[in-house]
C-alpha atoms as a PDB file:
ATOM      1  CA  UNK A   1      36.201  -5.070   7.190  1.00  0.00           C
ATOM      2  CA  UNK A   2      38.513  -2.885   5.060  1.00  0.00           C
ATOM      3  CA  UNK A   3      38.529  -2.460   1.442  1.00  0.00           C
ATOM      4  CA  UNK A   4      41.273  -4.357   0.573  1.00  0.00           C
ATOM      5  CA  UNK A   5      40.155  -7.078   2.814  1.00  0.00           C
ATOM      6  CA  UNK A   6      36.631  -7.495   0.944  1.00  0.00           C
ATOM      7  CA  UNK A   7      38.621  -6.969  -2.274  1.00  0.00           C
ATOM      8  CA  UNK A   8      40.568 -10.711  -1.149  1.00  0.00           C
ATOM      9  CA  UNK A   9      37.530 -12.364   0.257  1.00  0.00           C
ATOM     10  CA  UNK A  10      36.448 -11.785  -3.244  1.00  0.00           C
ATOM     11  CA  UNK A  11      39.383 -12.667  -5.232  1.00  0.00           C
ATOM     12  CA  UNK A  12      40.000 -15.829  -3.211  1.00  0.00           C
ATOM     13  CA  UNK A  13      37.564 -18.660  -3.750  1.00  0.00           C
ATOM     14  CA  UNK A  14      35.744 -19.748  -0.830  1.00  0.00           C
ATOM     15  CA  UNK A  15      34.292 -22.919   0.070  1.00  0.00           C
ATOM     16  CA  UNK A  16      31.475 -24.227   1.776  1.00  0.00           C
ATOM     17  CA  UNK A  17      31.248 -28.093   3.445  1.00  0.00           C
ATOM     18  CA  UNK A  18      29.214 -30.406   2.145  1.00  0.00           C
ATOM     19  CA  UNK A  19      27.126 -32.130   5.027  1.00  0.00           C
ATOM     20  CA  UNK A  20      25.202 -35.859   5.350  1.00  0.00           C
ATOM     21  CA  UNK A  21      21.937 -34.865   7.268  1.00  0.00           C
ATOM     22  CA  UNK A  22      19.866 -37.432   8.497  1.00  0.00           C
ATOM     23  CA  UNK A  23      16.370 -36.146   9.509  1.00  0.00           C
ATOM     24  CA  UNK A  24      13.763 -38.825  10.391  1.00  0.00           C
ATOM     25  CA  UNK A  25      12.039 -38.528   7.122  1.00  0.00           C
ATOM     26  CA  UNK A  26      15.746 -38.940   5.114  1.00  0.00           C
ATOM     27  CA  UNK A  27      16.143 -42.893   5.721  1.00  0.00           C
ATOM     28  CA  UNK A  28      14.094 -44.048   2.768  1.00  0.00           C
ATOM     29  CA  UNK A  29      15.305 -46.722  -0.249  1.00  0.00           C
ATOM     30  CA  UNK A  30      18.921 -46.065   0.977  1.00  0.00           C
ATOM     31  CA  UNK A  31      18.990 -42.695  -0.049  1.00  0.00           C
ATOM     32  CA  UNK A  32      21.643 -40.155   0.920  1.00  0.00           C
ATOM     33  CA  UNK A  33      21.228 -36.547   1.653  1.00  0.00           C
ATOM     34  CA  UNK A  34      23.942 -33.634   1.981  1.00  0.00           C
ATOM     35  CA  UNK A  35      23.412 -30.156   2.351  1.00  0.00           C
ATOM     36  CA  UNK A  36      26.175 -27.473   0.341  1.00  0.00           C
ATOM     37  CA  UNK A  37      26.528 -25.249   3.345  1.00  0.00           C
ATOM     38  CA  UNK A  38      27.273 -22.278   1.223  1.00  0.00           C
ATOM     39  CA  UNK A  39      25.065 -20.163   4.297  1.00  0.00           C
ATOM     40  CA  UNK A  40      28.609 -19.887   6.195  1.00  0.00           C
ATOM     41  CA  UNK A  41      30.433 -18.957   3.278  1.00  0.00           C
ATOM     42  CA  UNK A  42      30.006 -14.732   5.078  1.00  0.00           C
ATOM     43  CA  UNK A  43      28.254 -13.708   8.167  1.00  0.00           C
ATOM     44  CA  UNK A  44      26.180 -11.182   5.656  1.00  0.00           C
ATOM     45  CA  UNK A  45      26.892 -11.371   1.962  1.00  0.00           C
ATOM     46  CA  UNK A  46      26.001 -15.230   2.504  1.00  0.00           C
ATOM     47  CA  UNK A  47      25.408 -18.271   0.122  1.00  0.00           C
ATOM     48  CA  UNK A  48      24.279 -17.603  -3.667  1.00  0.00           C
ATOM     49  CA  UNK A  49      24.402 -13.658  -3.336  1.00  0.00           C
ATOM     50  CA  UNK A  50      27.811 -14.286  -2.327  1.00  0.00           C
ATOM     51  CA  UNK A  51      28.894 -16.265  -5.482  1.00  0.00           C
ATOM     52  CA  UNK A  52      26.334 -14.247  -8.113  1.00  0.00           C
ATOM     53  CA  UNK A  53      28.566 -10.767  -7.132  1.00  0.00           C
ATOM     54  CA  UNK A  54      32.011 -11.383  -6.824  1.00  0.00           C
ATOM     55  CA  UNK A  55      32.918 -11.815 -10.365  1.00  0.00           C
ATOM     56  CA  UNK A  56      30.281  -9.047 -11.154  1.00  0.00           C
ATOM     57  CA  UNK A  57      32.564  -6.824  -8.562  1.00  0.00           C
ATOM     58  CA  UNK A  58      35.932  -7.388  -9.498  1.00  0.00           C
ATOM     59  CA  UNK A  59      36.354  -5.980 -12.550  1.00  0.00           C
ATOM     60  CA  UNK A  60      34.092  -3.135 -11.155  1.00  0.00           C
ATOM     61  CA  UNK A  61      36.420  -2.544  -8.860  1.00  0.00           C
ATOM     62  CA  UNK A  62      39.332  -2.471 -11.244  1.00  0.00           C
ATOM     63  CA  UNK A  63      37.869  -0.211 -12.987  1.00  0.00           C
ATOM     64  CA  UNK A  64      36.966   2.146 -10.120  1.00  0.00           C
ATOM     65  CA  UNK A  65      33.153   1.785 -10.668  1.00  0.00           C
ATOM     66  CA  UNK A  66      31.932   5.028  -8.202  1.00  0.00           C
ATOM     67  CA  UNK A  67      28.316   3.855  -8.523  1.00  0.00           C
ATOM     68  CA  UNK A  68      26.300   0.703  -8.856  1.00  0.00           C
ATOM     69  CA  UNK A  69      22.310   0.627  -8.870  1.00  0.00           C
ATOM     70  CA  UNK A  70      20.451  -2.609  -8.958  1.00  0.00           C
ATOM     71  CA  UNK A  71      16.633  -3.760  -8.439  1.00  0.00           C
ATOM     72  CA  UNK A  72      14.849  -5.592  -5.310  1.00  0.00           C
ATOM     73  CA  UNK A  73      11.965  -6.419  -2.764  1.00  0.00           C
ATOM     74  CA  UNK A  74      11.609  -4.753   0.560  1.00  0.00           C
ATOM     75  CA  UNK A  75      13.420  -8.058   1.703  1.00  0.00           C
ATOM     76  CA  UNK A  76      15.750  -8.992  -0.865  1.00  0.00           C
ATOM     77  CA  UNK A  77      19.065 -11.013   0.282  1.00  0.00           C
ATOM     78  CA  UNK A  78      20.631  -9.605  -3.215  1.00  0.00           C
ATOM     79  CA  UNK A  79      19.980  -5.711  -2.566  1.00  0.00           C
ATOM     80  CA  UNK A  80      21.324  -6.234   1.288  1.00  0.00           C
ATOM     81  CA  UNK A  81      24.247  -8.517  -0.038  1.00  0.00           C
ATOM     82  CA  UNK A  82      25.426  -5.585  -2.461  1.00  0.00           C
ATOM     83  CA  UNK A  83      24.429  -2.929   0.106  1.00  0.00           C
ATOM     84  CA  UNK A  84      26.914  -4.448   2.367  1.00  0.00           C
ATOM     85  CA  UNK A  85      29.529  -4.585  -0.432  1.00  0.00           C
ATOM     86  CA  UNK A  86      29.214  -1.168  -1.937  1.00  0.00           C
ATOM     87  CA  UNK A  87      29.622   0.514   1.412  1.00  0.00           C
ATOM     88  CA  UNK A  88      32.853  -1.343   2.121  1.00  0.00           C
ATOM     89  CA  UNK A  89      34.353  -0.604  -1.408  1.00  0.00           C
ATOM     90  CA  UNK A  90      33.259   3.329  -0.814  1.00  0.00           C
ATOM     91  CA  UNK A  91      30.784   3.098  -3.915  1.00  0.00           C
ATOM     92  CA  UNK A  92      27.770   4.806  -4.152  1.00  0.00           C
ATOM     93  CA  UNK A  93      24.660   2.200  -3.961  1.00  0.00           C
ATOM     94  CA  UNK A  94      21.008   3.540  -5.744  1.00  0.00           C
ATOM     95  CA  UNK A  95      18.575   0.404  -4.589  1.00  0.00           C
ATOM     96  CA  UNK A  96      15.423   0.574  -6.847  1.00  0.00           C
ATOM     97  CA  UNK A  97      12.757  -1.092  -4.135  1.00  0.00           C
ATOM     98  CA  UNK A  98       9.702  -2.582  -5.113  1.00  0.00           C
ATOM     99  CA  UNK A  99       6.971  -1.103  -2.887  1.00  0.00           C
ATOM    100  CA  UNK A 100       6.690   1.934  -0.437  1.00  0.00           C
ATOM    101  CA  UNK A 101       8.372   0.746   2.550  1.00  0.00           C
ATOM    102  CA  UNK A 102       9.417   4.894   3.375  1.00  0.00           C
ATOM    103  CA  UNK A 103       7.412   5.010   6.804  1.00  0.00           C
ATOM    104  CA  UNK A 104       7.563   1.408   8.110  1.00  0.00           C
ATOM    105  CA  UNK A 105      11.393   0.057   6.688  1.00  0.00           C
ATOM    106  CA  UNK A 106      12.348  -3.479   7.192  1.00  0.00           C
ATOM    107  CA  UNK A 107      15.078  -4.666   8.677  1.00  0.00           C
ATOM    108  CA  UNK A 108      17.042  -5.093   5.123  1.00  0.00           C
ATOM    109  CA  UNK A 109      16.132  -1.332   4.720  1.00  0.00           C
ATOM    110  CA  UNK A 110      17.383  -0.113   7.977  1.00  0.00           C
ATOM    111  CA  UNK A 111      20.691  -2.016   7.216  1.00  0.00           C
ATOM    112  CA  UNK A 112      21.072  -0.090   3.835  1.00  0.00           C
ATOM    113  CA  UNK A 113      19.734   2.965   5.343  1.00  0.00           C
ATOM    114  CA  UNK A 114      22.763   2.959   8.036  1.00  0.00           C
ATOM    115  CA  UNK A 115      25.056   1.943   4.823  1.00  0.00           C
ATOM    116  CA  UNK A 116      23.822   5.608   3.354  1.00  0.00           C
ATOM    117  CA  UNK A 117      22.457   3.484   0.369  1.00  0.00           C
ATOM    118  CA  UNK A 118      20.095   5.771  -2.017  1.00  0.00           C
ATOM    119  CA  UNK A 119      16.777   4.084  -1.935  1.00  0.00           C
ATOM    120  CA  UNK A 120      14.159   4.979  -4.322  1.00  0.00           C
ATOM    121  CA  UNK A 121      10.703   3.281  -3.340  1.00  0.00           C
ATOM    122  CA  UNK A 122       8.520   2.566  -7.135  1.00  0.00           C
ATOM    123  CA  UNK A 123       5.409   1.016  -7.612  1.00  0.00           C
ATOM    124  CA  UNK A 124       5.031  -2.092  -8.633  1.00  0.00           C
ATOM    125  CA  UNK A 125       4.106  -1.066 -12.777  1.00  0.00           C
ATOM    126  CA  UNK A 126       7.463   1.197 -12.464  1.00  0.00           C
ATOM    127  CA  UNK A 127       9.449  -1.862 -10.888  1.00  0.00           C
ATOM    128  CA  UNK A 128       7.849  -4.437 -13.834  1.00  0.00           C
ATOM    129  CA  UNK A 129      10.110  -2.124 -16.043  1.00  0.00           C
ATOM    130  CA  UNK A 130      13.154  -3.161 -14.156  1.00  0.00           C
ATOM    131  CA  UNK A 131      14.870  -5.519 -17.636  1.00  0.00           C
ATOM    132  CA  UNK A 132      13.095  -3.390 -20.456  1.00  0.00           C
ATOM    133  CA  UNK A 133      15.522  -1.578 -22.677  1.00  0.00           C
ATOM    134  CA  UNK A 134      14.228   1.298 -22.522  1.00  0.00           C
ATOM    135  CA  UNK A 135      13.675   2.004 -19.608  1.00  0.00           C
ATOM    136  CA  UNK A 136      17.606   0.840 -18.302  1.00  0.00           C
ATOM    137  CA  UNK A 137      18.974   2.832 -21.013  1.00  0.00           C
ATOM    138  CA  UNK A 138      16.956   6.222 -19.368  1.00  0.00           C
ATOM    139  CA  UNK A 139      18.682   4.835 -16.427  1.00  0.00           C
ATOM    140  CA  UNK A 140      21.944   4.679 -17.970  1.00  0.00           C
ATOM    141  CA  UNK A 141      21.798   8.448 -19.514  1.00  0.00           C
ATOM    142  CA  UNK A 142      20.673   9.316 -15.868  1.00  0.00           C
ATOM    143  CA  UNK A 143      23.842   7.666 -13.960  1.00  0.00           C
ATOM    144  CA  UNK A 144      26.145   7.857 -16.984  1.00  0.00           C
ATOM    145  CA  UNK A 145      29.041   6.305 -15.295  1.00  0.00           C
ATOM    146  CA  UNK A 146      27.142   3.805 -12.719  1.00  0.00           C
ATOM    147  CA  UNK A 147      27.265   0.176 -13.466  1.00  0.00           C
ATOM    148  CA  UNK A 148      23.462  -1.646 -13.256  1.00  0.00           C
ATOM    149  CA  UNK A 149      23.322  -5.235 -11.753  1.00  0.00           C
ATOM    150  CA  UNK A 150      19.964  -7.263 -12.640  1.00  0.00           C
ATOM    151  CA  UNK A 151      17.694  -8.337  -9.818  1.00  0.00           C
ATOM    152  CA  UNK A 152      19.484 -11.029  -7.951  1.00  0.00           C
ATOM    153  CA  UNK A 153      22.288 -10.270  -9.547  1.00  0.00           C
ATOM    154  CA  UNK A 154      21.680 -12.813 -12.212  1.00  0.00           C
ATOM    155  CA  UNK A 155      23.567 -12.383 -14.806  1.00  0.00           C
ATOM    156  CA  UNK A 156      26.448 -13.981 -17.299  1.00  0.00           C
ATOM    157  CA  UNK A 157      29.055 -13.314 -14.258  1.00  0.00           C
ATOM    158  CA  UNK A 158      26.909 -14.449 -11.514  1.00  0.00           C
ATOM    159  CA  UNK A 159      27.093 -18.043 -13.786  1.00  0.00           C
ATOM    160  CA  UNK A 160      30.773 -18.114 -13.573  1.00  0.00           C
ATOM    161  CA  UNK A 161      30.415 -17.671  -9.442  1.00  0.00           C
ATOM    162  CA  UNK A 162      27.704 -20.312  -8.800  1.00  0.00           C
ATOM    163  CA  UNK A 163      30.144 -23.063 -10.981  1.00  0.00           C
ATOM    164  CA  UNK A 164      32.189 -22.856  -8.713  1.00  0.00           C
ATOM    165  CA  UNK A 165      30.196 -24.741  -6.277  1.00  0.00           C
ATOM    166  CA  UNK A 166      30.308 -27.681  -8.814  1.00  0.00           C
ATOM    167  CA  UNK A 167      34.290 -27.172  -8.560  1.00  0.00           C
ATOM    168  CA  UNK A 168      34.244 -27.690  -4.621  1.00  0.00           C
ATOM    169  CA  UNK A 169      32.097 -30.850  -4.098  1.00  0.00           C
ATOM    170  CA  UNK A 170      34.464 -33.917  -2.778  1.00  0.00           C
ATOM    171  CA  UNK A 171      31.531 -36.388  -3.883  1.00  0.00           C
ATOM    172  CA  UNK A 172      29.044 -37.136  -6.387  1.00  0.00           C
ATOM    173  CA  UNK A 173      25.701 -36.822  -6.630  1.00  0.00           C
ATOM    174  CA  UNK A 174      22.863 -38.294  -8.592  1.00  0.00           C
ATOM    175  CA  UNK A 175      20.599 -34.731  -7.895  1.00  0.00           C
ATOM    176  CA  UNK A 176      21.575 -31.854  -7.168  1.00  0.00           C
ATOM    177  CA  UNK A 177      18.517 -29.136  -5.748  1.00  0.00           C
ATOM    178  CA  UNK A 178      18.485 -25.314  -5.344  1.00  0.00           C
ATOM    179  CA  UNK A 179      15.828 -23.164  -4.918  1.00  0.00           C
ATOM    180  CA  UNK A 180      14.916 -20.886  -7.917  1.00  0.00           C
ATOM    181  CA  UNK A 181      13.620 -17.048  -8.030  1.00  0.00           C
ATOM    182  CA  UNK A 182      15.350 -15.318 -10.478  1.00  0.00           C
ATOM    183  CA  UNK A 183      17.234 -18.239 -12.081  1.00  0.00           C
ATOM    184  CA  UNK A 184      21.093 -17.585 -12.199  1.00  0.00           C
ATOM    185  CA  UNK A 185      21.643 -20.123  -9.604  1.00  0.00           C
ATOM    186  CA  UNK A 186      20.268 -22.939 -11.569  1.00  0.00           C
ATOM    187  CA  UNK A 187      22.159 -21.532 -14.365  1.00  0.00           C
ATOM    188  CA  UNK A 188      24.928 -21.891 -12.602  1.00  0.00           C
ATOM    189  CA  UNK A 189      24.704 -25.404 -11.533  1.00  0.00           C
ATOM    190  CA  UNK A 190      23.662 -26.153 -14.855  1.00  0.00           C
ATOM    191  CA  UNK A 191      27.115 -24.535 -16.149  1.00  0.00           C
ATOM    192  CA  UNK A 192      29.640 -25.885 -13.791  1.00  0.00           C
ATOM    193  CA  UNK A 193      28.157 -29.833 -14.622  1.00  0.00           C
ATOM    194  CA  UNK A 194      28.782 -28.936 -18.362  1.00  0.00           C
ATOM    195  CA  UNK A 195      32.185 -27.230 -17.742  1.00  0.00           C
ATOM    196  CA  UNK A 196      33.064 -30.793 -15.940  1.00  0.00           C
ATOM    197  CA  UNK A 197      30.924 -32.999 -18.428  1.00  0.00           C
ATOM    198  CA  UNK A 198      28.559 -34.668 -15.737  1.00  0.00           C
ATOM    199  CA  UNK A 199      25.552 -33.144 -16.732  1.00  0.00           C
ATOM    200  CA  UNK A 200      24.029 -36.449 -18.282  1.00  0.00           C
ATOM    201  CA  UNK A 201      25.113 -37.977 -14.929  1.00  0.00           C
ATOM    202  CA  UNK A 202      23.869 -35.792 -12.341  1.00  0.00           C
ATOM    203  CA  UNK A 203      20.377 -34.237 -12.680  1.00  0.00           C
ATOM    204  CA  UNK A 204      19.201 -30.703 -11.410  1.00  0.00           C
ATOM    205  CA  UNK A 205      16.216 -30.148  -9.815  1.00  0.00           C
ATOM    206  CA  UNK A 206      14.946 -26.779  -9.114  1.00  0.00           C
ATOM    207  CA  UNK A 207      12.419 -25.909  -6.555  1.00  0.00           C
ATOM    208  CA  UNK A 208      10.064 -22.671  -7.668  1.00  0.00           C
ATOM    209  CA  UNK A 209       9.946 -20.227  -4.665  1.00  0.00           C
ATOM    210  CA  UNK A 210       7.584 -18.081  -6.289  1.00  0.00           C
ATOM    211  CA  UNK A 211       4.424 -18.254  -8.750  1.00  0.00           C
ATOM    212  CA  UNK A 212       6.020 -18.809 -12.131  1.00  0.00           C
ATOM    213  CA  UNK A 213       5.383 -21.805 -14.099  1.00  0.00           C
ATOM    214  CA  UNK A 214       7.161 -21.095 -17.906  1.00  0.00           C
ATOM    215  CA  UNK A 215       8.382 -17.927 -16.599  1.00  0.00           C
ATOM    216  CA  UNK A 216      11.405 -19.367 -14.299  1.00  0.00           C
ATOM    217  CA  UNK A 217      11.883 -21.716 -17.069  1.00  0.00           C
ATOM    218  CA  UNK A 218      13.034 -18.549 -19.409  1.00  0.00           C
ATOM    219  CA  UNK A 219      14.922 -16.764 -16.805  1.00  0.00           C
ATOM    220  CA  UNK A 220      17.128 -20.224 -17.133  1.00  0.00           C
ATOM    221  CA  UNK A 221      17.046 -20.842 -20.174  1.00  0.00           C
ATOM    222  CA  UNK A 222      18.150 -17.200 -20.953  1.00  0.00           C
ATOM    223  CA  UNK A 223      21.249 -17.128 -19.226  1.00  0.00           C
ATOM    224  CA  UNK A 224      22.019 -20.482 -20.572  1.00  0.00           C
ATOM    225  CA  UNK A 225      24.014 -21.707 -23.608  1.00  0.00           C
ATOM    226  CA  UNK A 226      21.637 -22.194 -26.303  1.00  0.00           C
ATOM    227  CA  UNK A 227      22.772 -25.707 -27.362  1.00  0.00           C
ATOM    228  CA  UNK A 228      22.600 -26.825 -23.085  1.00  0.00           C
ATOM    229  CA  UNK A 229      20.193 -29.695 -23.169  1.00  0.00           C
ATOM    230  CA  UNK A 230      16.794 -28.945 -21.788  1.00  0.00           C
ATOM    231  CA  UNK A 231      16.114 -32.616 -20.323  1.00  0.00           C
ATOM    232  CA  UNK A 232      19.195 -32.507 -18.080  1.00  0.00           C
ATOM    233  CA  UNK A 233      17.415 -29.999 -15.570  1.00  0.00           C
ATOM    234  CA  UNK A 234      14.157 -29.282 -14.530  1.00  0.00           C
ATOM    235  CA  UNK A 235      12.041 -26.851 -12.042  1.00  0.00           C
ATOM    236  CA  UNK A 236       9.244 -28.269  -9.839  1.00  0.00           C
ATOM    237  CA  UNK A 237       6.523 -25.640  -9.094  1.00  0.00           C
ATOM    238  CA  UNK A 238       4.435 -27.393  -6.065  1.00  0.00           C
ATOM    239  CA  UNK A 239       6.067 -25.806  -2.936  1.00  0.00           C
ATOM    240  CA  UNK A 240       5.770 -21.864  -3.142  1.00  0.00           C
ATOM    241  CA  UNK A 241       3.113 -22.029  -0.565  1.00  0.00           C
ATOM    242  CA  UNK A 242       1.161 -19.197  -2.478  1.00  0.00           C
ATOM    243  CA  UNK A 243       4.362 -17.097  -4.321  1.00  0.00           C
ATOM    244  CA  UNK A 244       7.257 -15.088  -3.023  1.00  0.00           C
ATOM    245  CA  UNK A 245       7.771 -14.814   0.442  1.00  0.00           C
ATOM    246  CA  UNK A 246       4.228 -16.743   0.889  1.00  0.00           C
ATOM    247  CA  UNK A 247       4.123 -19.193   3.640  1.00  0.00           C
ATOM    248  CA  UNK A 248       1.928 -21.018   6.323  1.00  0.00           C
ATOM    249  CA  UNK A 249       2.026 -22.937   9.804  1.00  0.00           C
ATOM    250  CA  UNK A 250       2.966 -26.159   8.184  1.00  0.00           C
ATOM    251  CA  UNK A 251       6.207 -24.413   6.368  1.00  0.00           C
ATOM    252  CA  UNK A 252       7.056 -22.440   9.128  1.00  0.00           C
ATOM    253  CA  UNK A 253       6.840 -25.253  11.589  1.00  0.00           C
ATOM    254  CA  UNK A 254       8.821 -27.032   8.999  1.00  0.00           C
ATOM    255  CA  UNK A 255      11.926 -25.033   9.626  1.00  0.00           C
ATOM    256  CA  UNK A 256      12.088 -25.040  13.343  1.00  0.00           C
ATOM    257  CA  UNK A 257      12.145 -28.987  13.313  1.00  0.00           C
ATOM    258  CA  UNK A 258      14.365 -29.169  10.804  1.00  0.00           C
ATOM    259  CA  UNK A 259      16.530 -27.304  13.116  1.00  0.00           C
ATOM    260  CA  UNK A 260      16.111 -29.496  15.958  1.00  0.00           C
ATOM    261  CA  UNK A 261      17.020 -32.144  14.071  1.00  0.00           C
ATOM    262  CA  UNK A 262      19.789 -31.098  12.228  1.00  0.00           C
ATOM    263  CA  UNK A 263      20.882 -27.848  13.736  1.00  0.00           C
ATOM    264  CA  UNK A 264      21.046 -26.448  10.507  1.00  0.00           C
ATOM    265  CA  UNK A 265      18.899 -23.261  10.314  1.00  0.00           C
ATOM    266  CA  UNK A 266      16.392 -22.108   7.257  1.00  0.00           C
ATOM    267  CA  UNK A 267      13.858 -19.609   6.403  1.00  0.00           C
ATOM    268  CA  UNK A 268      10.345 -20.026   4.756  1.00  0.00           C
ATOM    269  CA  UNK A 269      11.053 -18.022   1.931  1.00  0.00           C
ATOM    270  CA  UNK A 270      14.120 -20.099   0.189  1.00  0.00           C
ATOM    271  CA  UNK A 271      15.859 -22.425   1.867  1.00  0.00           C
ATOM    272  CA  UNK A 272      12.742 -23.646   3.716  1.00  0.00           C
ATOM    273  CA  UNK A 273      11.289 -24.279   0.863  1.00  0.00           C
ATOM    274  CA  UNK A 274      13.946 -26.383  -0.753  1.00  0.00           C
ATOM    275  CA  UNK A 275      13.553 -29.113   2.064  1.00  0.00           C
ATOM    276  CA  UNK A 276       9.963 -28.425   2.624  1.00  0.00           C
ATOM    277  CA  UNK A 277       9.839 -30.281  -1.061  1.00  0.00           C
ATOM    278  CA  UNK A 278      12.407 -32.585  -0.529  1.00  0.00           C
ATOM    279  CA  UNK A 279      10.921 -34.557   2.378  1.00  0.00           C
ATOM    280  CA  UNK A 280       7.612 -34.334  -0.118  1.00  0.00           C
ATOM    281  CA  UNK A 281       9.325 -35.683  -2.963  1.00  0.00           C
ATOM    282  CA  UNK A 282      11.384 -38.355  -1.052  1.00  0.00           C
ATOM    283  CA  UNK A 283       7.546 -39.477   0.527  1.00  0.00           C
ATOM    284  CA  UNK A 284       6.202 -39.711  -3.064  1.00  0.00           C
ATOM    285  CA  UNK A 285       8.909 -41.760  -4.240  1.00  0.00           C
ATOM    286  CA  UNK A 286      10.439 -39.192  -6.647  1.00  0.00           C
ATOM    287  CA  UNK A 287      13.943 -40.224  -6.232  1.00  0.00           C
ATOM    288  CA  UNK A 288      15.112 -43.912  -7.370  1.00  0.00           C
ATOM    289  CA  UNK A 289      16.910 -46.436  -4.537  1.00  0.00           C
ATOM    290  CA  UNK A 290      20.322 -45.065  -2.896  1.00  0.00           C
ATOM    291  CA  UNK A 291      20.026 -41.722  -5.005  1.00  0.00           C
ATOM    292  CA  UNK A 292      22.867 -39.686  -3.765  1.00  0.00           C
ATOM    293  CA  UNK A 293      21.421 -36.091  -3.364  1.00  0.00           C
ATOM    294  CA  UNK A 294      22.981 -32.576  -2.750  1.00  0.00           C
ATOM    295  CA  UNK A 295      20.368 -29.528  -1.574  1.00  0.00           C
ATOM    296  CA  UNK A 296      22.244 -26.567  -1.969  1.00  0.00           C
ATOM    297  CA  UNK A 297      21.494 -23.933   1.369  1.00  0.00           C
ATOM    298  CA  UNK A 298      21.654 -20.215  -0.419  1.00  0.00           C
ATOM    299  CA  UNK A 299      21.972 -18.502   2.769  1.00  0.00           C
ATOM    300  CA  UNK A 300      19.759 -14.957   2.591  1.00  0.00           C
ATOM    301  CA  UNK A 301      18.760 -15.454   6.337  1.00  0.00           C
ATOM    302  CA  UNK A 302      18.310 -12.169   7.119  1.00  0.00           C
ATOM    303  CA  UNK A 303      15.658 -12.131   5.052  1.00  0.00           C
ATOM    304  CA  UNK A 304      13.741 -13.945   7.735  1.00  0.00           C
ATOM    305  CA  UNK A 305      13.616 -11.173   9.653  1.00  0.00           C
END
């Protein structure tokens, strides 16, 4: 892929399909499930990444932006997402990685490596600094002329991006669930129902991937319009199996039959997750009779690997 041709994959907007999925533990009180494939909206920069970039890339690209540095784990589907990106616009990449992954790289960090992306490896107290003032404006005076995208890419554009997913759907839904790390997809979601006035409607539930009761809730609530109702969304913080990237037998074992049964694939870290708690929550009875529900699939697959 060319320049130009990841400047229009960009520009363009790019759906996903919604799909009904019927797994055997689905068919309870008449519900209905569909999945927002947004995994095959790109064969790399895939699902949320996808839509959290774009509108953080345009205008960089208009403006000729020569360097971008942004902020990740040794596996994160953001930093290889914007890897992929900056080395088919020609712009200089600086990844700051949590961890020391220098003599034993994963396979995220062998991708950027062979996309000449400057990693620099910090411990984790260094990495903690990663949204304090401070420390980005040393950054700043450092690369004088590079842009800086927050972890995830979650920020004010990123909102604008994930919207669009509310823009796309042919049906409606009484939920709607993504999984939630560092919060601009929920933002998102939450946006796009306000933008098309069905957030009292349709109800967002987000499913904690990580160890952070209160503190997901901020990230949210941050990015968010301060008048945006609190009660219209909310994040549920059983299923992390432990924190990031944490999982076990039963979550892994998850995944491969909900494969088999849907031929949809996910990974224990996100996605897995996501309908890990859904067949939970549908058990326990958290969802009234014939709720219509939407799990949105965020892609970041290779981060399985």
């Amino acid at each position: 892929m060319n320049k130009n041709n990841l400047l229009s994959q960009l520009t363009i907007a790019t759906s996903s399909a919604e799909s009904i999925i019927q797994p055997d533990w689905g068919a309870k009180n008449g519900i209905t499930l569909a999945v927002k494939r947004d995994d095959l909206l790109h064969p790399i920069i895939s699902g949320n990444k996808w839509r959290k970039l774009k509108h953080a890339l345009m205008p960089a690209i208009a403006a000729k932006t020569k360097h971008i540095i942004s902020f990740g784990g040794g596996f994160s589907n953001h930093v290889h997402a914007l890897g992929y990106c900056c080395q088919q616009l020609n712009i200089q990449f600086t990844a700051i990685i949590r961890g020391d992954y220098s003599h034993n790289p994963s396979p995220m960090l062998q991708d950027l490596i062979c996309w000449k992306t400057n990693i620099q490896y910090v411990d984790r107290q260094t990495y903690q600094q990663r949204t304090n003032v401070t420390y980005l404006q040393t950054m700043q005076r450092q690369y004088p002329n590079a842009l800086i995208i927050p972890e995830g890419g979650s920020q004010l554009p990123a909102l604008k991006g994930v919207a669009e997913i509310i823009d796309e759907l042919q049906n409606s839904y009484d939920y709607v669930l993504a999984p939630v790390a560092s919060g601009g997809t929920l933002a998102g979601l939450i946006t796009g129902l306000i933008q098309h006035g069905k957030l009292t409607e349709c109800k967002i539930l987000g499913i904690g991937v990580l160890k952070g009761e209160g503190y997901l809730e901020q990230l949210v609530t941050d990015l968010l319009e301060k008048d945006t109702p609190s009660k219209s969304w909310h994040i549920n913080h059983d299923y992390h199996f432990g924190g990031y990237a944490k999982s076990n037998h039963e979550l892994r074992q998850f995944c491969q039959d909900f494969y088999q049964q849907t031929k949809i694939e996910i990974e224990p870290v996100y996605s897995g997750k996501l309908f890990f708690a859904l067949r939970e929550l549908i058990a326990k009875g958290y969802f009234p009779q014939k709720s219509r529900i939407l799990a949105l699939h965020t892609g970041g697959l290779q981060g399985a690997r």
